[in-house]
C-alpha atoms as a PDB file:
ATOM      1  CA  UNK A   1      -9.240 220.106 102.594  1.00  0.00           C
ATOM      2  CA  UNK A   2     -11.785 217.211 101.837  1.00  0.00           C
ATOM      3  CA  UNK A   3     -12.677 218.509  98.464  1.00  0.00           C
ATOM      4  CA  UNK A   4     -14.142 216.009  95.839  1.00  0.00           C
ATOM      5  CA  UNK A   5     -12.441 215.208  92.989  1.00  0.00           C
ATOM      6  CA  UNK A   6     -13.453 213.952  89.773  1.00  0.00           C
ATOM      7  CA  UNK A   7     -11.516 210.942  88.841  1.00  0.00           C
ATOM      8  CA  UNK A   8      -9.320 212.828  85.561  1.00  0.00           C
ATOM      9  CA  UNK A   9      -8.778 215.347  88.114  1.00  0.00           C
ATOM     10  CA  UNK A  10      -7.394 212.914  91.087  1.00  0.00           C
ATOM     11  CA  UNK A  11      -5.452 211.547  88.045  1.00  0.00           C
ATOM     12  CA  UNK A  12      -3.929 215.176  86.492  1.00  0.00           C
ATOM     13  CA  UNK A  13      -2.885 215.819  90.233  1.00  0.00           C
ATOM     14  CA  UNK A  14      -0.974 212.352  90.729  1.00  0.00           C
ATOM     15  CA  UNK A  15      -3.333 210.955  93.569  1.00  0.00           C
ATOM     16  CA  UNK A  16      -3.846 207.827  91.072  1.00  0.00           C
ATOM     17  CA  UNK A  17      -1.950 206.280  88.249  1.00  0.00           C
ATOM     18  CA  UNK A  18      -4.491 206.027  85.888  1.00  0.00           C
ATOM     19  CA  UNK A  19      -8.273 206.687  85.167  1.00  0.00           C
ATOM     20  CA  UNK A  20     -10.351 204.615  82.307  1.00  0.00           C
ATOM     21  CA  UNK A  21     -12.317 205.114  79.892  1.00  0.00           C
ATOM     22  CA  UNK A  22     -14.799 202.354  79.120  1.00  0.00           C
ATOM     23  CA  UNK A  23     -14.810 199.177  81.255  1.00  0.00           C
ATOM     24  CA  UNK A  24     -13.174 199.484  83.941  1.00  0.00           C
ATOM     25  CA  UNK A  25     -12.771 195.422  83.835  1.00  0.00           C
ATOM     26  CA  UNK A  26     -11.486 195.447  80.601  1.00  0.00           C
ATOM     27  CA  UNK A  27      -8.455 197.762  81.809  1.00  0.00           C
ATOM     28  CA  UNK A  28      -8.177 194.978  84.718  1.00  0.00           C
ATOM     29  CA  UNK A  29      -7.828 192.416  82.752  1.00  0.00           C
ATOM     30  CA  UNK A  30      -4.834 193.904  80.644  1.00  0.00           C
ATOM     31  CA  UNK A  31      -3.268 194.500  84.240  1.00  0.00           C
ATOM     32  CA  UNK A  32      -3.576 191.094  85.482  1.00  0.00           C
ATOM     33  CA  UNK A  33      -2.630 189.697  82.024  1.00  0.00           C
ATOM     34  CA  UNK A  34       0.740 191.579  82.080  1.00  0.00           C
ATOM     35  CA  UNK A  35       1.282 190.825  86.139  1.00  0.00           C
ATOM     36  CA  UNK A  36       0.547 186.603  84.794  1.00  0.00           C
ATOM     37  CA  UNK A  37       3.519 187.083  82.544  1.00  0.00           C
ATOM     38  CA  UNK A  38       5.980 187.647  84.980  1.00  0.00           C
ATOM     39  CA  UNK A  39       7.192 184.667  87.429  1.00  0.00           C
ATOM     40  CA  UNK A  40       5.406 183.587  90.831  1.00  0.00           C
ATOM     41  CA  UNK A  41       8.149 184.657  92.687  1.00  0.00           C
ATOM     42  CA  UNK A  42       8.751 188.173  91.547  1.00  0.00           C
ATOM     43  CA  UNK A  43       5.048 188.748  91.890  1.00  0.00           C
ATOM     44  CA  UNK A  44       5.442 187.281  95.080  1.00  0.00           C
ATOM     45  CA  UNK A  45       8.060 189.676  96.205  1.00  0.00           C
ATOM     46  CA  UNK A  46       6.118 192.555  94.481  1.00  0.00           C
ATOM     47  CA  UNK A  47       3.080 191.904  96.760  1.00  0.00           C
ATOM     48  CA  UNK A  48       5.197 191.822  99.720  1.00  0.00           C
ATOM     49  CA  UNK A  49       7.352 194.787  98.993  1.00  0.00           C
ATOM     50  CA  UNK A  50       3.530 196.927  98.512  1.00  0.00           C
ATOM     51  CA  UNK A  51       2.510 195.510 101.805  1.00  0.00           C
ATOM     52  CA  UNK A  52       5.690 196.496 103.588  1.00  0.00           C
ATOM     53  CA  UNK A  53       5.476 199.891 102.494  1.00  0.00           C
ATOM     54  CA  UNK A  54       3.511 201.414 104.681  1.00  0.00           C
ATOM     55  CA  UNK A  55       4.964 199.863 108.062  1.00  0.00           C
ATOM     56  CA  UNK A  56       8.520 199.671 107.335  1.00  0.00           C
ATOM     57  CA  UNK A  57      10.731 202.388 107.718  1.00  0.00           C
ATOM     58  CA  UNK A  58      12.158 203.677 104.486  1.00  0.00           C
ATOM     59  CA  UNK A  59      15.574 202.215 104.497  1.00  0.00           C
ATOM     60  CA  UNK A  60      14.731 198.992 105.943  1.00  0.00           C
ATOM     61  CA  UNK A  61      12.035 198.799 102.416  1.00  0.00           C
ATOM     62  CA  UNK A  62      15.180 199.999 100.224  1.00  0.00           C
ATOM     63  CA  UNK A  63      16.990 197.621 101.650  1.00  0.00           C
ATOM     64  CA  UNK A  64      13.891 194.561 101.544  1.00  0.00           C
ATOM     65  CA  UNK A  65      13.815 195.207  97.948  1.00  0.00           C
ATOM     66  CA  UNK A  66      17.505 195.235  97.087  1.00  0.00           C
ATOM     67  CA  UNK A  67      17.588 192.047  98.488  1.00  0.00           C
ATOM     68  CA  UNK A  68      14.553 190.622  96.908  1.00  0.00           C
ATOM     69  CA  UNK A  69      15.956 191.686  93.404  1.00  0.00           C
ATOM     70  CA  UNK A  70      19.163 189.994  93.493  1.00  0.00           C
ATOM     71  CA  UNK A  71      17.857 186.830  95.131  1.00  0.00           C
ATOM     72  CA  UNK A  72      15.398 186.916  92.307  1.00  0.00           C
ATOM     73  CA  UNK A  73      18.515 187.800  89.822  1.00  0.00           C
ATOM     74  CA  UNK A  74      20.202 184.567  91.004  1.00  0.00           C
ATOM     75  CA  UNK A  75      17.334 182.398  91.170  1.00  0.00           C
ATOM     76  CA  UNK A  76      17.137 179.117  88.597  1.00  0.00           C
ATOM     77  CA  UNK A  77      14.974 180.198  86.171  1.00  0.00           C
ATOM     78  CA  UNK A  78      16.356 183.503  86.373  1.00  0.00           C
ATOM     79  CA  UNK A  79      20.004 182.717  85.579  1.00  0.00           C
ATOM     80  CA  UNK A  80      18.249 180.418  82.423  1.00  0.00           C
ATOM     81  CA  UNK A  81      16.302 182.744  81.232  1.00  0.00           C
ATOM     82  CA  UNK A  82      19.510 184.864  81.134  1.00  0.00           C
ATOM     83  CA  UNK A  83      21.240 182.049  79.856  1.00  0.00           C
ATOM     84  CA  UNK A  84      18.733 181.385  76.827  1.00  0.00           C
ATOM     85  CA  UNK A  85      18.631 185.108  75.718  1.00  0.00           C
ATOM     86  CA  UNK A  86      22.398 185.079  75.136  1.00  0.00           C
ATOM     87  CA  UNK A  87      24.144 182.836  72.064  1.00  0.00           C
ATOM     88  CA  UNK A  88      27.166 181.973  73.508  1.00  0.00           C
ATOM     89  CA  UNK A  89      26.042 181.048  76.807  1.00  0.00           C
ATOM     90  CA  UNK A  90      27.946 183.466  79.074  1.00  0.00           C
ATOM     91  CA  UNK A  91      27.516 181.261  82.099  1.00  0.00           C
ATOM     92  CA  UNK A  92      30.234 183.216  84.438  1.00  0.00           C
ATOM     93  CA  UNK A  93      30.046 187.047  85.290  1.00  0.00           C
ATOM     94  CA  UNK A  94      33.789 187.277  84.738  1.00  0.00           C
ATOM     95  CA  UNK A  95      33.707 186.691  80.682  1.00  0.00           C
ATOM     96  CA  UNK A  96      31.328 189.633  80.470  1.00  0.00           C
ATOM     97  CA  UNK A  97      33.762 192.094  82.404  1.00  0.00           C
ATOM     98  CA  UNK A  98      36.766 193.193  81.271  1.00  0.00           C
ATOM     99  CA  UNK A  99      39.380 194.174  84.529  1.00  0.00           C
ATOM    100  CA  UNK A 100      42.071 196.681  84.165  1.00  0.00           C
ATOM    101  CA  UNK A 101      45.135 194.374  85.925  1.00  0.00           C
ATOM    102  CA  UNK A 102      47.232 197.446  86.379  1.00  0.00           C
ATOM    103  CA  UNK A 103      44.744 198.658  89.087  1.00  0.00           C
ATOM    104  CA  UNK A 104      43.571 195.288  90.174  1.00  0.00           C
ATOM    105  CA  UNK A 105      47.224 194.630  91.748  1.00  0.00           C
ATOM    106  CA  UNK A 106      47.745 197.972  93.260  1.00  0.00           C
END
């Protein structure tokens, strides 16, 4: 209808994520100190993923961002990180899964 909205309004009615109280940079700041935590790459595909979204029909983005998960799942530093966080250094996918042979060789 073209109605303003005050911001805690647009917020209550889910047309933004958040509103802030205070600085506004501050808030910003927090945000890009959180996205600097995470690796290049997966910000990398996060950025592309956003800028797909609005011209990419939505399987072909379901499908974009399956892929870019597991290729980021099976990247390097990926597989060590995953490697570091566990104490016996599961290093194949099979150890971690136990298979039922009875319905494996039907």
């Amino acid at each position: 209808m073209g109605d303003p909205l005050t911001p805690r309004e647009a917020e209550r009615k889910g047309l933004v994520h958040e509103t802030v109280s205070g600085k506004a940079l501050d808030r910003a700041m927090e945000i890009a100190r959180r996205l600097s935590s995470h690796t290049p790459e997966s910000v990398a595909y996060i950025k592309r993923l956003v800028r797909n979204a609005t011209e990419t029909p939505l399987a072909q983005g379901l499908a974009l961002e399956r892929n870019l998960f597991l290729k980021s799942c099976i990247s390097e530093p990926a597989l060590a990180r995953m490697r570091s966080y566990d104490k016996e250094n599961i290093t194949s996918p099979s150890r971690s899964i136990e298979v039922d042979e009875r319905r494996v060789n039907r």
